[in-house]
C-alpha atoms as a PDB file:
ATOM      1  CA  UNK A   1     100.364  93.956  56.982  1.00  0.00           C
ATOM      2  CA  UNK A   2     103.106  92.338  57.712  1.00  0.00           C
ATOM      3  CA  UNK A   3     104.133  89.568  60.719  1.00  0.00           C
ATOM      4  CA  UNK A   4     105.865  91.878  62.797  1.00  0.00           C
ATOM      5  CA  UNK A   5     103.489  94.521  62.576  1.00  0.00           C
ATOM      6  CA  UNK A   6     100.059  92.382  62.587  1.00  0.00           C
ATOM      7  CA  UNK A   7     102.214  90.520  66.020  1.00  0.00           C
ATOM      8  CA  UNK A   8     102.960  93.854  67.516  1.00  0.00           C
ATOM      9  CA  UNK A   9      99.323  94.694  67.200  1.00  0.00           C
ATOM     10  CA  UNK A  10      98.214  91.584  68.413  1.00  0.00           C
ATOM     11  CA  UNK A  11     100.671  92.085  71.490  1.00  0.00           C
ATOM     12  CA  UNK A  12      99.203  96.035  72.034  1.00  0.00           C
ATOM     13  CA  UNK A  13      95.638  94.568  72.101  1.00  0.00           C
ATOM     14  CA  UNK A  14      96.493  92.013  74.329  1.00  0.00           C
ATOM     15  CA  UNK A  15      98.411  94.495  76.948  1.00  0.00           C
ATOM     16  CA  UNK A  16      95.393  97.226  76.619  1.00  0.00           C
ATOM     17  CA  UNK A  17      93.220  94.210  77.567  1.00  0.00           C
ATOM     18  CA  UNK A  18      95.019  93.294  80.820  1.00  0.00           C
ATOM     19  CA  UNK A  19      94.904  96.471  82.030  1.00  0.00           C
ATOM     20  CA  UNK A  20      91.049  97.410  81.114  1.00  0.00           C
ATOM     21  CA  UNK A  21      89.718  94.091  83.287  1.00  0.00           C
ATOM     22  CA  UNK A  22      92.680  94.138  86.288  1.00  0.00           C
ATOM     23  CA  UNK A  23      91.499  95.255  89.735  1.00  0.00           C
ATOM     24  CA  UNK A  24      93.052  98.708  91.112  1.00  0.00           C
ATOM     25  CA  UNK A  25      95.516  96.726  93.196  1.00  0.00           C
ATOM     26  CA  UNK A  26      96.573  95.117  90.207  1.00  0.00           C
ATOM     27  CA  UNK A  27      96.870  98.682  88.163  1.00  0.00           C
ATOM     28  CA  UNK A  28      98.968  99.726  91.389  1.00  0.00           C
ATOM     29  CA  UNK A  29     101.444  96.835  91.051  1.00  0.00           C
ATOM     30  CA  UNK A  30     101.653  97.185  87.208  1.00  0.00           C
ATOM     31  CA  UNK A  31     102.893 101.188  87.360  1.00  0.00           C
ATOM     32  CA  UNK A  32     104.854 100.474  90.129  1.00  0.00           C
ATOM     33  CA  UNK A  33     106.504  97.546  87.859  1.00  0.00           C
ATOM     34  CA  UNK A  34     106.802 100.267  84.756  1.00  0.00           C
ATOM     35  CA  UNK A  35     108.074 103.004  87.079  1.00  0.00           C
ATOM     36  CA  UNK A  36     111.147 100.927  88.095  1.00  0.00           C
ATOM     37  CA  UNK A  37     111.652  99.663  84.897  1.00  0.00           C
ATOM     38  CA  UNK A  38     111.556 102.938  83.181  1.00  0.00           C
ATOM     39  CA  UNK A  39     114.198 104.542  85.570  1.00  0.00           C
ATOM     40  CA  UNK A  40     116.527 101.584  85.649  1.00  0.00           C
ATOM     41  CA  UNK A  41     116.507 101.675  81.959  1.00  0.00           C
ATOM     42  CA  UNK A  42     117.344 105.399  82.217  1.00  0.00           C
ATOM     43  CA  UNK A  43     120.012 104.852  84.510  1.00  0.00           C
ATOM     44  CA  UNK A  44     121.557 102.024  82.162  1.00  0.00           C
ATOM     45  CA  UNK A  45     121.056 105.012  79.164  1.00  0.00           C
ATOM     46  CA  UNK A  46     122.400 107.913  81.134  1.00  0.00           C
ATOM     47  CA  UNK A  47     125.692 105.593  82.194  1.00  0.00           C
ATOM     48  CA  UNK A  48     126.148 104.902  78.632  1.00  0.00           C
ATOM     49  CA  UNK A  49     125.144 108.349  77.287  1.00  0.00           C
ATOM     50  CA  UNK A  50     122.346 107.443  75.683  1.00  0.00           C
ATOM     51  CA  UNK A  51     120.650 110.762  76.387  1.00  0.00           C
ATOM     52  CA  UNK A  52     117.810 109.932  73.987  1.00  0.00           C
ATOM     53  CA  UNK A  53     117.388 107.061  75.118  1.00  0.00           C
ATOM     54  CA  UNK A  54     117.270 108.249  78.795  1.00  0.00           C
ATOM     55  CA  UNK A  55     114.838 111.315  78.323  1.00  0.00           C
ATOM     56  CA  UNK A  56     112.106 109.178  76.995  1.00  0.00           C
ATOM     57  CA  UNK A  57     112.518 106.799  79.822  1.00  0.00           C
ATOM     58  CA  UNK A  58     112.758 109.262  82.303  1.00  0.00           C
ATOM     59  CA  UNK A  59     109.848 111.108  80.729  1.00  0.00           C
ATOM     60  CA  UNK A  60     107.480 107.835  81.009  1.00  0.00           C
ATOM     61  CA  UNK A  61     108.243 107.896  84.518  1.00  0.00           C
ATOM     62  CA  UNK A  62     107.514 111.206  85.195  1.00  0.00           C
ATOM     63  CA  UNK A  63     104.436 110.482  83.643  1.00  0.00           C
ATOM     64  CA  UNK A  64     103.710 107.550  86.237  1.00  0.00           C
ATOM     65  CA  UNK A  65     104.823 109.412  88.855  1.00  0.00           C
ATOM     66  CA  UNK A  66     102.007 112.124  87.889  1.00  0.00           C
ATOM     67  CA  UNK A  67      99.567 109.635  87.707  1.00  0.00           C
ATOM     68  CA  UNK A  68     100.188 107.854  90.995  1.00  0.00           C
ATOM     69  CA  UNK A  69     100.543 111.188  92.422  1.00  0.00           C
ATOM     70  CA  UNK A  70      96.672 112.640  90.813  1.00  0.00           C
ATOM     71  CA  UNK A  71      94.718 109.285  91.765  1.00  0.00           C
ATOM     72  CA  UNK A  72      96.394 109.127  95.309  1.00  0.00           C
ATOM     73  CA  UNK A  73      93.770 109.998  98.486  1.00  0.00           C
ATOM     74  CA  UNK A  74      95.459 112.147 100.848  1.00  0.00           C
ATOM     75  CA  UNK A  75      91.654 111.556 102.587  1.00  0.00           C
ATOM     76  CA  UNK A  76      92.141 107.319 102.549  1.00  0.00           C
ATOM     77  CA  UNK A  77      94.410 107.089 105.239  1.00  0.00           C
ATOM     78  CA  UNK A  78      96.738 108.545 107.152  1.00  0.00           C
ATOM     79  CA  UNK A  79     100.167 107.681 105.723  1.00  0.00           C
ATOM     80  CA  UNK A  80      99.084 108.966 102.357  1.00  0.00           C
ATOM     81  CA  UNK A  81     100.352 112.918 102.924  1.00  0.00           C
ATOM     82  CA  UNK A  82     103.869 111.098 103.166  1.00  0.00           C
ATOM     83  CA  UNK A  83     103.307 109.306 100.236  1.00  0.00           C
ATOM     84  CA  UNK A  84     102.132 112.342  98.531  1.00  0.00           C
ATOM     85  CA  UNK A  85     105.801 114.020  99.845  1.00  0.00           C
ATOM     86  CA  UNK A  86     107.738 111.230  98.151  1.00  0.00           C
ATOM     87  CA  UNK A  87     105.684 111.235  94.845  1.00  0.00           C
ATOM     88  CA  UNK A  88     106.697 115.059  94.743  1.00  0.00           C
ATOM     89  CA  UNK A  89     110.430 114.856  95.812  1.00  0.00           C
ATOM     90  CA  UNK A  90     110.622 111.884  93.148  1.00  0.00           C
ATOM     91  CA  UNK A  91     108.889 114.449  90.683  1.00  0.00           C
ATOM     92  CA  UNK A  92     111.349 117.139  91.274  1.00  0.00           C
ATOM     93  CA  UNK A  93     114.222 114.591  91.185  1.00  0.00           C
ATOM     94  CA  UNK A  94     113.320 112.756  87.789  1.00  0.00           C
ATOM     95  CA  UNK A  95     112.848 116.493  86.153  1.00  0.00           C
ATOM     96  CA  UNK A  96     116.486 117.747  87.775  1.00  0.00           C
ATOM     97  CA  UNK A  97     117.899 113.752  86.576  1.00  0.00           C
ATOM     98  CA  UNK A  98     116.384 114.921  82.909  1.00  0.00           C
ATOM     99  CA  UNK A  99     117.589 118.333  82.963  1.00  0.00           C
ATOM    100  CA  UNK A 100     121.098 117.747  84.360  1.00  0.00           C
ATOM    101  CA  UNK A 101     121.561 114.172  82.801  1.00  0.00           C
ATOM    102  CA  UNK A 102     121.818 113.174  86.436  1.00  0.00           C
ATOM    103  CA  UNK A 103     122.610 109.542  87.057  1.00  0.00           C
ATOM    104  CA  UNK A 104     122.926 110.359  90.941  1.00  0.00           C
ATOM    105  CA  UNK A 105     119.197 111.564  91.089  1.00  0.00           C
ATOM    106  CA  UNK A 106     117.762 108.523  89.008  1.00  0.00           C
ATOM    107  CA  UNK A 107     119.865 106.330  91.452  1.00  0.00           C
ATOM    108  CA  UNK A 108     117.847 108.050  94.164  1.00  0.00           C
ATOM    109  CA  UNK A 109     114.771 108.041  92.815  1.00  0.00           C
ATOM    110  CA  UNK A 110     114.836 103.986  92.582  1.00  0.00           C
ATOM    111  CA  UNK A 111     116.519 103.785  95.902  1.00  0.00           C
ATOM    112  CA  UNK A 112     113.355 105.684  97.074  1.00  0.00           C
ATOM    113  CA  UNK A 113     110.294 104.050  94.917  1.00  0.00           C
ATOM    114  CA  UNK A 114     111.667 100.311  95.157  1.00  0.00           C
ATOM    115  CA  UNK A 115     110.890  99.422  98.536  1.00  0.00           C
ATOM    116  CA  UNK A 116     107.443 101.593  97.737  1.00  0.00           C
ATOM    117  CA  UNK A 117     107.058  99.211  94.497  1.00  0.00           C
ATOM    118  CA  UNK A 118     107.700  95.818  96.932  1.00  0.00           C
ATOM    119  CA  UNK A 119     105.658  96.971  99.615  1.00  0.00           C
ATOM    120  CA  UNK A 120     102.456  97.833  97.329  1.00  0.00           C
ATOM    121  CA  UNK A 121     102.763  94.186  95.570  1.00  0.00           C
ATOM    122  CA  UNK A 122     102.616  92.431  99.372  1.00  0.00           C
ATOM    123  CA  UNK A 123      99.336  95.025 100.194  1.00  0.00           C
ATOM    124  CA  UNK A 124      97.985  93.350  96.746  1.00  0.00           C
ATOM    125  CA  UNK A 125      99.152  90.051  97.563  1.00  0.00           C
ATOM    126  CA  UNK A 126      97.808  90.399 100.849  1.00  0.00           C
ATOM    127  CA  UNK A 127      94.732  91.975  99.184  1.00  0.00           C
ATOM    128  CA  UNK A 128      94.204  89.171  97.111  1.00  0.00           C
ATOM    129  CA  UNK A 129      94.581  86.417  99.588  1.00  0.00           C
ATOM    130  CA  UNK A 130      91.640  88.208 101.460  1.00  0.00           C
ATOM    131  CA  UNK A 131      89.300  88.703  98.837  1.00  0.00           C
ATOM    132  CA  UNK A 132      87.201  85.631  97.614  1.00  0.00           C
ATOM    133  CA  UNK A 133      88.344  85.136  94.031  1.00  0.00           C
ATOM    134  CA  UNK A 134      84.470  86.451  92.420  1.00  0.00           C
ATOM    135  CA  UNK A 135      85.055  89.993  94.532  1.00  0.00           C
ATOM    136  CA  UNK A 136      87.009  92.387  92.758  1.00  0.00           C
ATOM    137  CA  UNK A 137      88.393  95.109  95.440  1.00  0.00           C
ATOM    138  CA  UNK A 138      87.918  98.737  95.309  1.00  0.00           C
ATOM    139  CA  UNK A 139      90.791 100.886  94.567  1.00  0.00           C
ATOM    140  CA  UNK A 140      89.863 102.747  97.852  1.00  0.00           C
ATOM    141  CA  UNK A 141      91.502  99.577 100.019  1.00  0.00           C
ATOM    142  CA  UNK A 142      94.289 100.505  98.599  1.00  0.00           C
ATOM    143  CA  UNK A 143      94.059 104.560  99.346  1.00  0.00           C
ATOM    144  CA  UNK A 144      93.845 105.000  95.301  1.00  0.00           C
ATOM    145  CA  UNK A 145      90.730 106.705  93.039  1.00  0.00           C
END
């Protein structure tokens, strides 16, 4: 095995590690993170007509979008049927952004999740600064399965 390979291995173990032992809020935060990261990297590929480049960034997002969308508790609280709205608009958005090689609708769509993404890491923050370090909080604080 080589160096690059035995450090990119090293690297995927480490990752898969960090998100098997973080709390839910953490989880949140993380996928939030990946979400913007993933569309502002298709917006930088669709700009430069990178189309491959862009449909497998804006497919990972769809993906996260699915996810936050499944494990979200429309039950938890009472702001979560909006949220549930604006995890489907994005859905619809990223799909048409795919389909149409839309920069305009991945513009949107990070227009719309960052101040989601922001907001989530000052719950956790908030979360955290609550919690007594040896409690690890339930991902129902946070309106999440």
């Amino acid at each position: 095995m080589t160096y690059s390979a035995l450090r990119a291995q090293q690297l995927s173990r480490y990752n898969d590690d960090a998100v098997l032992s973080a709390p839910p809020a953490r989880l949140l935060t993380m996928l939030y993170d990946r979400l913007l990261l993933d569309l502002k990297r298709a917006q930088l590929a669709q700009e430069s007509t990178s189309w491959d480049v862009a449909r497998e960034n804006l497919l990972h997002a769809q993906a996260i979008v699915a996810e936050l969308r499944a494990t979200l508790r429309t039950d938890a609280w009472d702001g979560a049927a909006s949220l549930a709205s604006i995890y489907d608009y994005s859905m619809e958005a990223l799909i048409g952004a795919n389909i149409y090689r839309d920069v305009e609708r991945t513009k949107e769509c990070i227009e719309l999740l960052e101040p989601l993404r922001q907001g989530w890491h000052e719950a956790a923050a908030q979360l955290s600064a609550e919690t007594p370090a040896t409690a690890v909080p339930s991902g129902r604080a946070l309106g999440v399965a």
